[in-house]
N, C-alpha and C. Protein backbone atom coordinates (compact mmCIF):
# COMPACT_ATOMS: atom_id res chain seq x y z
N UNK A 1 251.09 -90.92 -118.21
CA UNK A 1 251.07 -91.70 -119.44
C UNK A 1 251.48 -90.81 -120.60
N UNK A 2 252.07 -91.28 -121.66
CA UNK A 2 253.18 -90.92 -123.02
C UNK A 2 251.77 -90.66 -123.86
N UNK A 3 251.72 -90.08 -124.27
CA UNK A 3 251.04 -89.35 -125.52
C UNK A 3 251.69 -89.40 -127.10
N UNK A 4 252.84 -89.51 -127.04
CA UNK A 4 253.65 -89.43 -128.09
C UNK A 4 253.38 -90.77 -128.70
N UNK A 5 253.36 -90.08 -130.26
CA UNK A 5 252.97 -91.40 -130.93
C UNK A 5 251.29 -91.86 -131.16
N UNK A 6 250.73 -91.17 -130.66
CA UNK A 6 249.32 -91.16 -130.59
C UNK A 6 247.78 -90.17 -130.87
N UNK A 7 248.80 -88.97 -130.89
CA UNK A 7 248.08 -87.75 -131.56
C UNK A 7 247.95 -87.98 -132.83
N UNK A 8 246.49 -87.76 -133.75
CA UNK A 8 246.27 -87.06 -134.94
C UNK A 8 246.21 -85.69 -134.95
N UNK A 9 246.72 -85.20 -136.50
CA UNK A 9 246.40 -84.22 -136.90
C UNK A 9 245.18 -83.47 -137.65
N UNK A 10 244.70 -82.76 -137.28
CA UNK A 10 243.79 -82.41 -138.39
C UNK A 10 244.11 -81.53 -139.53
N UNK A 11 243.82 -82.26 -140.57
CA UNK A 11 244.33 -81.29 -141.93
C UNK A 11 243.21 -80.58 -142.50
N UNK A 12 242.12 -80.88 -142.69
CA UNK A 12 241.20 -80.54 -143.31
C UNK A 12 239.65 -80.92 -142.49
N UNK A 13 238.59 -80.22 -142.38
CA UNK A 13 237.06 -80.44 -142.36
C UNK A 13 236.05 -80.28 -142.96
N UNK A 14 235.32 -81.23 -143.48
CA UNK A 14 234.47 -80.96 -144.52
C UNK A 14 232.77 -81.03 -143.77
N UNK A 15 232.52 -79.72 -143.73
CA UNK A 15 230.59 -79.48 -143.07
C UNK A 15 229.61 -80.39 -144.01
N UNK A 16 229.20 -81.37 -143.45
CA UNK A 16 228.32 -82.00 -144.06
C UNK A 16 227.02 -82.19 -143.97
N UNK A 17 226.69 -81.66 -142.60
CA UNK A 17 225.75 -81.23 -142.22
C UNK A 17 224.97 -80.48 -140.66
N UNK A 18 224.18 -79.44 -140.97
CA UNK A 18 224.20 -78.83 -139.64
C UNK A 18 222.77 -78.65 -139.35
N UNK A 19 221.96 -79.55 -138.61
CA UNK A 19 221.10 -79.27 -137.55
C UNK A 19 220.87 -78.70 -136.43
N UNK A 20 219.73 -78.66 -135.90
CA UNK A 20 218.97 -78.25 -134.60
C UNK A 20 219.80 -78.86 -133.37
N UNK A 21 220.33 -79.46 -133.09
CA UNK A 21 221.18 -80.73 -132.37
C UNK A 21 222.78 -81.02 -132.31
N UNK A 22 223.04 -81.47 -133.54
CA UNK A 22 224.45 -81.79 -134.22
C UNK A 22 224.33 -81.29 -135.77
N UNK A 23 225.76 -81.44 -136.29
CA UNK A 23 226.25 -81.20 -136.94
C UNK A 23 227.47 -82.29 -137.36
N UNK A 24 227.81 -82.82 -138.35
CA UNK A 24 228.13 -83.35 -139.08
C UNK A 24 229.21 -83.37 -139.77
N UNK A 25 230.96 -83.70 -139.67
CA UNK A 25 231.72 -83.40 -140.63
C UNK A 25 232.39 -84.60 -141.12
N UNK A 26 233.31 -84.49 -142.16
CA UNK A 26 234.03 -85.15 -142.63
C UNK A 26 235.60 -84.88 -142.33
N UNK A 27 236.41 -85.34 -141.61
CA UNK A 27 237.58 -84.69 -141.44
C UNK A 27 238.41 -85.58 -141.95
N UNK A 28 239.80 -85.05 -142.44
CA UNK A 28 241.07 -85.69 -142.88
C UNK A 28 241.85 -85.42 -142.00
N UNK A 29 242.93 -86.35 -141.50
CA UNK A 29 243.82 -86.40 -140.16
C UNK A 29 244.76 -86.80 -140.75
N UNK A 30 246.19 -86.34 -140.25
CA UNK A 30 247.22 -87.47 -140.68
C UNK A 30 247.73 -88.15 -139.15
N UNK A 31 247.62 -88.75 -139.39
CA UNK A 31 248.26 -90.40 -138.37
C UNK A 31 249.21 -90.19 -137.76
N UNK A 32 249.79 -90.78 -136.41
CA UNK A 32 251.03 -90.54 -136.25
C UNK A 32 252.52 -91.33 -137.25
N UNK A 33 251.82 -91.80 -137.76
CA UNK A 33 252.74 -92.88 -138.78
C UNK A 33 252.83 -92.00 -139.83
N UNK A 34 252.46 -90.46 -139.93
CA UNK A 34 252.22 -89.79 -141.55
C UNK A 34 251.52 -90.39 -142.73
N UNK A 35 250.45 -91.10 -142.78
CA UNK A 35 249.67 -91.80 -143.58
C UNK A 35 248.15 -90.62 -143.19
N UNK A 36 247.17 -90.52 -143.87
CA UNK A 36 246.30 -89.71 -143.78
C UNK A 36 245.00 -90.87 -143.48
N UNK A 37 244.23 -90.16 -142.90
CA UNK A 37 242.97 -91.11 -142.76
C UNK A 37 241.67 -90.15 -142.61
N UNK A 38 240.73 -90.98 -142.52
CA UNK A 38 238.90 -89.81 -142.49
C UNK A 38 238.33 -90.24 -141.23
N UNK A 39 238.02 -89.49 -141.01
CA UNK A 39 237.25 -89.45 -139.69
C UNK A 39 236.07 -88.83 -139.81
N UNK A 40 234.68 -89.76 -140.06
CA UNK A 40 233.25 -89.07 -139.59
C UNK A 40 232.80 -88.44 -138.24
N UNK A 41 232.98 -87.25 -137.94
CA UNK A 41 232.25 -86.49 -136.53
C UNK A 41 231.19 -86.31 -136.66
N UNK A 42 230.88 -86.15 -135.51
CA UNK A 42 229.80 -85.07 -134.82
C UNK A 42 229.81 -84.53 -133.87
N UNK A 43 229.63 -83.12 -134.05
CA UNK A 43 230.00 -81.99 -133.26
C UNK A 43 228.28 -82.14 -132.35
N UNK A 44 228.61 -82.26 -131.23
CA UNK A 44 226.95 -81.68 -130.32
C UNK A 44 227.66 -80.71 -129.65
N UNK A 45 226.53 -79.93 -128.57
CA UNK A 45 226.66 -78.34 -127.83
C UNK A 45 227.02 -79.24 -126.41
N UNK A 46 227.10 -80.41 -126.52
CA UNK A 46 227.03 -80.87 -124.79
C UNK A 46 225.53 -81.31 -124.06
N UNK A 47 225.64 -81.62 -123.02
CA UNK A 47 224.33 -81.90 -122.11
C UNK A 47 224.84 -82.30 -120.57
N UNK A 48 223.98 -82.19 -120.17
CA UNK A 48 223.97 -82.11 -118.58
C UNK A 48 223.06 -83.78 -117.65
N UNK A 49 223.08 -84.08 -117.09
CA UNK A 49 222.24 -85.15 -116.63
C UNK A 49 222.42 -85.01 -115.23
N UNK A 50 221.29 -85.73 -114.27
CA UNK A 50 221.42 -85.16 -112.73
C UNK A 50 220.77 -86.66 -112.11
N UNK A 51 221.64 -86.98 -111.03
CA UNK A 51 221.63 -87.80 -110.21
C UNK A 51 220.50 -86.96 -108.92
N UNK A 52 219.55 -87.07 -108.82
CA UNK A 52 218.49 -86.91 -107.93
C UNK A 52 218.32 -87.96 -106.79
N UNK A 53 218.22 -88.11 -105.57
CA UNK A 53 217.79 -88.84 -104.58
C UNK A 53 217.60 -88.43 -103.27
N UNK A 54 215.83 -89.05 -103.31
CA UNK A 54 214.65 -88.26 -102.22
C UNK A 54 215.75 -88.74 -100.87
N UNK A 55 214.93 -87.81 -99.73
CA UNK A 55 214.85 -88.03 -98.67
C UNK A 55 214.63 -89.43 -98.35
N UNK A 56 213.89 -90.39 -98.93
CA UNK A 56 213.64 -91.38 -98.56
C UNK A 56 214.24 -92.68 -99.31
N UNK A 57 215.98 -91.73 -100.29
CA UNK A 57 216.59 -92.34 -100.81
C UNK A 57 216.21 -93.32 -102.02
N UNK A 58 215.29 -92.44 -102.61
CA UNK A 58 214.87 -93.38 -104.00
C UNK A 58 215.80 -92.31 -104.82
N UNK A 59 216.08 -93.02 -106.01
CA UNK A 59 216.44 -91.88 -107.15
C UNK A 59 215.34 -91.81 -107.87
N UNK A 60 215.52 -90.48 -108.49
CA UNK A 60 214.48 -89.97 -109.36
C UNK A 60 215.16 -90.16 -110.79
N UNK A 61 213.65 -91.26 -111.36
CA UNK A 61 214.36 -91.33 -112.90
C UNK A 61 213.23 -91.21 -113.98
N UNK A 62 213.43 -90.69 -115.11
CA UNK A 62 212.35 -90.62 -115.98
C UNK A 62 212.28 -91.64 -116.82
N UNK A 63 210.95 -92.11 -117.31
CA UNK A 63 210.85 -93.37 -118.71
C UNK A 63 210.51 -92.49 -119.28
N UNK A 64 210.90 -92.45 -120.91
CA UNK A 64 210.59 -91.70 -122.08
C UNK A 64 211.27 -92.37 -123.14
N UNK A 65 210.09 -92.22 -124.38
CA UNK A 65 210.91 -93.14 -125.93
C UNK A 65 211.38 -92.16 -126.02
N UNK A 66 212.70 -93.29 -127.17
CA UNK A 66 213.98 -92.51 -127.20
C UNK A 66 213.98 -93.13 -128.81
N UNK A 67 213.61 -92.21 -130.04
CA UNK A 67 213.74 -92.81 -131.00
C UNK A 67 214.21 -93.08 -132.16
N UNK A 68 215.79 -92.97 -131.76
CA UNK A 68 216.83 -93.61 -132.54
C UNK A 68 217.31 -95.31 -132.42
N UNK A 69 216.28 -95.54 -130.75
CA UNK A 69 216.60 -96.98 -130.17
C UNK A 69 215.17 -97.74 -129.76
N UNK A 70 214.20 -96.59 -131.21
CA UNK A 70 212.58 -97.36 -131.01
C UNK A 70 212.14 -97.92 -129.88
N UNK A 71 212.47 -97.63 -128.28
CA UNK A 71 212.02 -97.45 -127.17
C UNK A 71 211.99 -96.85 -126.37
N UNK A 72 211.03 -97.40 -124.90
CA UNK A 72 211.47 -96.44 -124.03
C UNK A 72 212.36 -96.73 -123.14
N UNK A 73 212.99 -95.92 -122.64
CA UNK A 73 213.74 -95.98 -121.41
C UNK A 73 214.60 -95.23 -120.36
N UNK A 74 214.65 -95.98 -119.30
CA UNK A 74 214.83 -95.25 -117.58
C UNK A 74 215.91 -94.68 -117.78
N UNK A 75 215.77 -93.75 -117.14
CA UNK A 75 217.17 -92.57 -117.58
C UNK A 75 217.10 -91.48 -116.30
N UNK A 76 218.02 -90.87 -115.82
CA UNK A 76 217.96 -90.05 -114.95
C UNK A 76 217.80 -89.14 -115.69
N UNK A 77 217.47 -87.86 -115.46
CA UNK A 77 216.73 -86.61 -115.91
C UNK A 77 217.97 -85.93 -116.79
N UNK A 78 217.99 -85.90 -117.89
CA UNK A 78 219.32 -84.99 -118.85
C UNK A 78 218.51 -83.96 -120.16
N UNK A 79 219.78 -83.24 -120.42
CA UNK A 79 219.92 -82.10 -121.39
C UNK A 79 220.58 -81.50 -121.85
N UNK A 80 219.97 -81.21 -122.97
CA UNK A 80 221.37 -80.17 -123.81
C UNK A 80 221.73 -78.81 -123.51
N UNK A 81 222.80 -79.01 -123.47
CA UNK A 81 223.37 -76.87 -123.26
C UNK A 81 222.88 -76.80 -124.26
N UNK A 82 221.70 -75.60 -124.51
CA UNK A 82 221.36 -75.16 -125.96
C UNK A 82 220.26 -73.86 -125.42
N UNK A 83 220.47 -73.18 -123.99
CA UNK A 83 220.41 -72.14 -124.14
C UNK A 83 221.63 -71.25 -124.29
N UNK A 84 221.43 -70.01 -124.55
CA UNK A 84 222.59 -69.24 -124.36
C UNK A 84 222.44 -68.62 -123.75
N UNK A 85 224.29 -68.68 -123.08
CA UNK A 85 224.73 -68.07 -121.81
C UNK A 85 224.16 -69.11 -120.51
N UNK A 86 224.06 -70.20 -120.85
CA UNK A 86 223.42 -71.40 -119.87
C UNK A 86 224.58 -71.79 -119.05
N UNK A 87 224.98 -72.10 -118.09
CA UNK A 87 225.93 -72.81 -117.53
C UNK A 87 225.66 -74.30 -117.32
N UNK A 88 226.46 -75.20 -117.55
CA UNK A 88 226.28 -76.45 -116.78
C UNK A 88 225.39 -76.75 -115.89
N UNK A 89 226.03 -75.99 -115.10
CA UNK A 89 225.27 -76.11 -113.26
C UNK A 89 223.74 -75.72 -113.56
N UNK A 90 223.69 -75.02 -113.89
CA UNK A 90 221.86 -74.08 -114.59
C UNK A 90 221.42 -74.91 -114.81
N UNK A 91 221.71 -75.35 -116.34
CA UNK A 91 221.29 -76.29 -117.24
C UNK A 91 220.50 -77.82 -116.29
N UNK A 92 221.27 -78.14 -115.41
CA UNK A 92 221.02 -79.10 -114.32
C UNK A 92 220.11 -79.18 -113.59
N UNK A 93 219.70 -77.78 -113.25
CA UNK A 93 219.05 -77.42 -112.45
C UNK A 93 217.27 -77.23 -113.33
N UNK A 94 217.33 -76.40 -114.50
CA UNK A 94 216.36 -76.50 -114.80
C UNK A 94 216.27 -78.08 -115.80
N UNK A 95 217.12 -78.69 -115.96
CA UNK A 95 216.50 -79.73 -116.59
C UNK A 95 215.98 -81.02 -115.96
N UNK A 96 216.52 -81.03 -114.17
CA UNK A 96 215.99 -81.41 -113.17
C UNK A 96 214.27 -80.86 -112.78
N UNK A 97 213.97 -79.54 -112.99
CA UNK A 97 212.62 -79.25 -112.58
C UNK A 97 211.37 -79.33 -114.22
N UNK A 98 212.35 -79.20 -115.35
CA UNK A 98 211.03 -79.02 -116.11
C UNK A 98 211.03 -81.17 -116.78
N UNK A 99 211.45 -81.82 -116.33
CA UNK A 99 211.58 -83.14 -116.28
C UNK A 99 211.00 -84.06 -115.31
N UNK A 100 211.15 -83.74 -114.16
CA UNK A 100 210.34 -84.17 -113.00
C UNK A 100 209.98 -83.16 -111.67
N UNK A 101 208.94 -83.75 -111.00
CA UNK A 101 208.28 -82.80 -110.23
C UNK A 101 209.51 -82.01 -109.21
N UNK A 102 210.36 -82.18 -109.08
CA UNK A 102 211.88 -81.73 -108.27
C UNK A 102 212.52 -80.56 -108.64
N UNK A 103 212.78 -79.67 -107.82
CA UNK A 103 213.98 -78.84 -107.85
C UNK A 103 214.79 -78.98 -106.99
N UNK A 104 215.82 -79.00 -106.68
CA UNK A 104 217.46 -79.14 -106.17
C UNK A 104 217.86 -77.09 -105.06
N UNK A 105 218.15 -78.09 -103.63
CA UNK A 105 218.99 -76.84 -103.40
C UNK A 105 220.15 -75.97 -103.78
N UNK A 106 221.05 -77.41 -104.27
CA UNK A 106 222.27 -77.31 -104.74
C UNK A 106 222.99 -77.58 -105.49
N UNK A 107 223.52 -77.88 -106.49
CA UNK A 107 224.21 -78.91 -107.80
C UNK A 107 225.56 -79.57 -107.51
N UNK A 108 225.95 -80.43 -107.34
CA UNK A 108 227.94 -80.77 -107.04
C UNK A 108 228.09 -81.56 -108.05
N UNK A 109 228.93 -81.09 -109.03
CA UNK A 109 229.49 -81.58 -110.36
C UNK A 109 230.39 -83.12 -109.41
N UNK A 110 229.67 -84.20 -110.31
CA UNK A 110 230.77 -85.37 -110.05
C UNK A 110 231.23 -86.01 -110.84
N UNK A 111 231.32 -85.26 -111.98
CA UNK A 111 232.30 -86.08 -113.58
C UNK A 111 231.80 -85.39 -114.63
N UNK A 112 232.84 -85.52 -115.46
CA UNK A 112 232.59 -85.03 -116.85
C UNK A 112 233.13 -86.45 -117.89
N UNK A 113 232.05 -86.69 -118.72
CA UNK A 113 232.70 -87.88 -119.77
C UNK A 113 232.39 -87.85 -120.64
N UNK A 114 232.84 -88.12 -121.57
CA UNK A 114 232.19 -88.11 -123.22
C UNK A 114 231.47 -89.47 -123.66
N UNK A 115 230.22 -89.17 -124.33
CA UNK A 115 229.55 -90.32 -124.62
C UNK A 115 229.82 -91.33 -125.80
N UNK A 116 230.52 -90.83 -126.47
CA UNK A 116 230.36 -91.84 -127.68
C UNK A 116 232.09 -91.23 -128.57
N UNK A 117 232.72 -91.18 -127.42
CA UNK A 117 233.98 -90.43 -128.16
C UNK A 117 234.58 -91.34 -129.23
N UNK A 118 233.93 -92.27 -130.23
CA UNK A 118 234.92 -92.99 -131.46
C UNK A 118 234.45 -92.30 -132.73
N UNK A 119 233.21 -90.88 -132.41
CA UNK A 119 232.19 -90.40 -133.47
C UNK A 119 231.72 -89.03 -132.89
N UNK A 120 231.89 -88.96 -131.53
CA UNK A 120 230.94 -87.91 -131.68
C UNK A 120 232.18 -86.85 -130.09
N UNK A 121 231.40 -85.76 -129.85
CA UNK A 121 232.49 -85.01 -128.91
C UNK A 121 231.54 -84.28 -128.22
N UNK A 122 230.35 -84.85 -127.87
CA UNK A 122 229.72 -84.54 -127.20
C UNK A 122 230.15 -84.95 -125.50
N UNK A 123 230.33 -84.10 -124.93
CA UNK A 123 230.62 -84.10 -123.38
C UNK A 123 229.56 -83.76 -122.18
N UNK A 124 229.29 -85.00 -121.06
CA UNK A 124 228.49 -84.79 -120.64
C UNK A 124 228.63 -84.53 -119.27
N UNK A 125 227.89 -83.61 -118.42
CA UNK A 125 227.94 -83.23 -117.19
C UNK A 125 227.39 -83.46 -116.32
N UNK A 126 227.92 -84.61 -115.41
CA UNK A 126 226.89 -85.85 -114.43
C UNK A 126 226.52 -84.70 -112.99
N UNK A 127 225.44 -84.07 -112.73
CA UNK A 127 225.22 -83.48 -111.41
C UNK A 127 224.89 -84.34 -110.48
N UNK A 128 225.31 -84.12 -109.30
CA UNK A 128 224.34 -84.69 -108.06
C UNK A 128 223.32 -83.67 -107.27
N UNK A 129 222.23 -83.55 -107.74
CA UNK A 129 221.20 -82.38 -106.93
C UNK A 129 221.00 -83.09 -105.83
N UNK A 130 221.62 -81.68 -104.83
CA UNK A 130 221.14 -81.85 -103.56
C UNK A 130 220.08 -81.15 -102.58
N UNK A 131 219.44 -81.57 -101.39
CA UNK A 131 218.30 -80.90 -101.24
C UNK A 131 217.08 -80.82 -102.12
N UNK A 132 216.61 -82.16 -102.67
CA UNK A 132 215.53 -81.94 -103.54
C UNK A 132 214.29 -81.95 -103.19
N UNK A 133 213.00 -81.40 -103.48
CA UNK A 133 212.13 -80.93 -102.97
C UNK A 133 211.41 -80.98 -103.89
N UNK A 134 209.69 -81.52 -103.69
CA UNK A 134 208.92 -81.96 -104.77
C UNK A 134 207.87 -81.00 -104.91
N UNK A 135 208.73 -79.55 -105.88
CA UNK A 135 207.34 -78.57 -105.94
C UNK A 135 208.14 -77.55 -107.23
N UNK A 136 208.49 -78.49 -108.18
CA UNK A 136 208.55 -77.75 -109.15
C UNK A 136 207.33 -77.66 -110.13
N UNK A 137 207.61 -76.22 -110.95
CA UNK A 137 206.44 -75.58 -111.79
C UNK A 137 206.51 -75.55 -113.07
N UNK A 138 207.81 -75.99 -113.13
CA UNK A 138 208.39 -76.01 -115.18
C UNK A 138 207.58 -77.53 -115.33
N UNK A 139 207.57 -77.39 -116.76
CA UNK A 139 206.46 -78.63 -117.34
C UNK A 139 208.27 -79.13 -118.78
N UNK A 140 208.14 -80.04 -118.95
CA UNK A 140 208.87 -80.48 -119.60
C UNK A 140 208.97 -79.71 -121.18
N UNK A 141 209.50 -79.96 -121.90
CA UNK A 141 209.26 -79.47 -123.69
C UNK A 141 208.01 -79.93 -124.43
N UNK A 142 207.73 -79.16 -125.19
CA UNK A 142 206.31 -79.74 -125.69
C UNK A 142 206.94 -80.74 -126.68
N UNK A 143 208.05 -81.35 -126.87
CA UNK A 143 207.94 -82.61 -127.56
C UNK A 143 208.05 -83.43 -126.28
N UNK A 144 208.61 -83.05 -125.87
CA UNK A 144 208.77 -84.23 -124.72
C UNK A 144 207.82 -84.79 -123.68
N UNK A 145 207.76 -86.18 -123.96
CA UNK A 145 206.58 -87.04 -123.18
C UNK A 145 207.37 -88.30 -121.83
N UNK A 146 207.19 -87.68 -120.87
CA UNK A 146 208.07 -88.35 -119.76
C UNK A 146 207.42 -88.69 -118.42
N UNK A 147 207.76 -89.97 -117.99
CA UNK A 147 206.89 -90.31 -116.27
C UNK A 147 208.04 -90.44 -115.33
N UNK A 148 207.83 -90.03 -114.33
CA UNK A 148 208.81 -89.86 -113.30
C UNK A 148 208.47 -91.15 -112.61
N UNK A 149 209.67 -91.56 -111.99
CA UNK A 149 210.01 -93.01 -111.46
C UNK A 149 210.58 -92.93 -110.26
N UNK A 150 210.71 -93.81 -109.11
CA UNK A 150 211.12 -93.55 -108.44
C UNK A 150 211.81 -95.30 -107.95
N UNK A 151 213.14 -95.30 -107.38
CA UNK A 151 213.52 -96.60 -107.53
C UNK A 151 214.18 -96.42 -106.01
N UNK A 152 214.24 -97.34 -105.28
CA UNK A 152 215.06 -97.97 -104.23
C UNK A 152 216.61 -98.28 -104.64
N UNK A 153 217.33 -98.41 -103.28
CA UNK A 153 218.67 -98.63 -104.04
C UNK A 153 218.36 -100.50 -104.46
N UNK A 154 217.67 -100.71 -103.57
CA UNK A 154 217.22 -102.29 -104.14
C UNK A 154 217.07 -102.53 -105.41
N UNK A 155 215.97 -101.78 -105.72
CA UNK A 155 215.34 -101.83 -107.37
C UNK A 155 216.53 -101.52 -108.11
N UNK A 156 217.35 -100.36 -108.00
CA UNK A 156 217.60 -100.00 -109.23
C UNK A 156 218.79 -101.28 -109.56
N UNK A 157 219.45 -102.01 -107.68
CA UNK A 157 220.81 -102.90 -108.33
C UNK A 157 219.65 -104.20 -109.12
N UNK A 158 218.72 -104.41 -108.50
CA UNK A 158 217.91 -105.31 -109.28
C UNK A 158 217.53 -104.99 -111.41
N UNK A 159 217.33 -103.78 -111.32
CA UNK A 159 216.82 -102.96 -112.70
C UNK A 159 218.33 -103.27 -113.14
N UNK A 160 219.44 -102.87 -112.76
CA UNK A 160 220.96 -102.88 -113.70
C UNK A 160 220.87 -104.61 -113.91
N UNK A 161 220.70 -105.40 -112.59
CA UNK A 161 221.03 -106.95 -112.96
C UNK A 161 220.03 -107.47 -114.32
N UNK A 162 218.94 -107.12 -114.13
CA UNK A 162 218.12 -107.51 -114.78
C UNK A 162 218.61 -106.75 -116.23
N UNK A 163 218.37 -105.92 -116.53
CA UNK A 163 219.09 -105.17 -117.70
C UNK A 163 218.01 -103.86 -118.13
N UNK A 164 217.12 -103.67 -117.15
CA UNK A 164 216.12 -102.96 -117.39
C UNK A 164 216.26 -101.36 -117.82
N UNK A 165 218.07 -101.43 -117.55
CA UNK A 165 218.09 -99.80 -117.23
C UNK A 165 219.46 -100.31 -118.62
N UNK A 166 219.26 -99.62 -119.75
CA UNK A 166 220.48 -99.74 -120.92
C UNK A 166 221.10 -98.20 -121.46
N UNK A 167 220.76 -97.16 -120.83
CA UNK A 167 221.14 -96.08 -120.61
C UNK A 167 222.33 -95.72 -120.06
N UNK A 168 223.41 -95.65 -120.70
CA UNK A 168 224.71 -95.02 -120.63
C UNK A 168 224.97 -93.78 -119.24
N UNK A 169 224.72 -92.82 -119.13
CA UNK A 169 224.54 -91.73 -118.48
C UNK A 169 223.97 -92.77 -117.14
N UNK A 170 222.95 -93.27 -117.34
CA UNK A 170 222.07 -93.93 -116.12
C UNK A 170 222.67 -94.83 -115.60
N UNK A 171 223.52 -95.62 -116.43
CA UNK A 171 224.31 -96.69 -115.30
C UNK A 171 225.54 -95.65 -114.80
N UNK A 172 226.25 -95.07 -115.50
CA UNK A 172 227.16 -94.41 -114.64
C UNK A 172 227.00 -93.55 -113.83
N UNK A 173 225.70 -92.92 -113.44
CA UNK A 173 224.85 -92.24 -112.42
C UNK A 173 225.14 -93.14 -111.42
N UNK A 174 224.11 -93.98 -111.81
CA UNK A 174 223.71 -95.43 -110.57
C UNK A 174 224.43 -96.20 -110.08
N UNK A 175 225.73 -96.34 -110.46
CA UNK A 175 226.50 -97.19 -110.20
C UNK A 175 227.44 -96.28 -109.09
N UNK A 176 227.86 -94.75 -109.51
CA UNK A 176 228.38 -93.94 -108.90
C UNK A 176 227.31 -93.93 -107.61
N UNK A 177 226.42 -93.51 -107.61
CA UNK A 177 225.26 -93.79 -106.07
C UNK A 177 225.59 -95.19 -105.42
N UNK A 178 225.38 -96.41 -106.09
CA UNK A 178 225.44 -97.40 -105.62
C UNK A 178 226.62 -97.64 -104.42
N UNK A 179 228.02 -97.10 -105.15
CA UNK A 179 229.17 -97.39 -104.48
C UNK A 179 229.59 -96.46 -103.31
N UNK A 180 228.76 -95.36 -103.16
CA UNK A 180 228.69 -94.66 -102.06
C UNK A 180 228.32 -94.77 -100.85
């Protein structure tokens, strides 16, 4: 596929704001038509999320409020790169054990996608942990308040029909399991 004709430029970025999390700019682009336009970003560090499923073929998913969307909800286990010198694969691994009772023998990267690419450039890293085993010792973040779930492939096509599961990352987890 042609690209031409479809690139912006960036001319200018204006820092508007920088948190714990993201960061914030104002950018000026010119168009491929040479007309200039603004573009609100947000820069994030990335995050990781992990497709978990027992021996007895449940996936492992966490409920936790989420409160930019004043609820809670089912989500497979995710996180931000925001140690340093963290890798992906790492990142996966411990955000799989200090999230739910599980650690993973192995990690196999099965996509990379961006979540909200019309605003933001945060890129996320879907794992499949394999070999999981229910004897992890990490405890989650002390903000973080989370119950581990455990779903059938039944439940969860039932949880997507029903609409129970509205988590981005989590349907494209589940749906990727499903079709396997």
């Amino acid at each position: 596929m042609s690209e031409i004709g479809l690139v912006e430029t960036l001319k200018e970025s204006r820092p508007v704001f920088s948190g714990a999390v993201v960061k914030l700019s104002v950018d000026t682009v010119e168009l491929p038509n040479g007309k200039q336009a603004t573009r609100e970003v947000v820069r994030h560090c990335g995050a990781v999320c992990v497709l978990a499923v027992t021996a007895q073929e449940q996936v492992v998913l966490v409920r936790q409020f989420r409160h930019p969307v004043g609820d809670v909800l089912l989500e497979i286990p995710a996180g931000k790169l925001d140690m340093a010198g963290e890798s992906p694969e790492q990142c996966a691994y411990r955000e799989l054990a200090e999230e739910t009772p599980y650690t993973a023998q192995s990690m196999a990267l099965i996509q990379k996608f961006y979540t909200a690419p019309g605003f933001c450039d945060e890129l996320m890293y879907l794992y499949e942990a394999r070999g999981i085993t229910e004897n992890s010792t990490l405890k989650a973040d002390e903000d973080e308040f989370v119950q581990t779930v455990l779903l059938s492939r039944q439940q969860v096509m039932q949880a997507i029909k029903d609409r129970s599961i509205r988590d981005a990352k989590t349907l494209i987890a589940l749906q990727s399991w499903l079709l396997d």
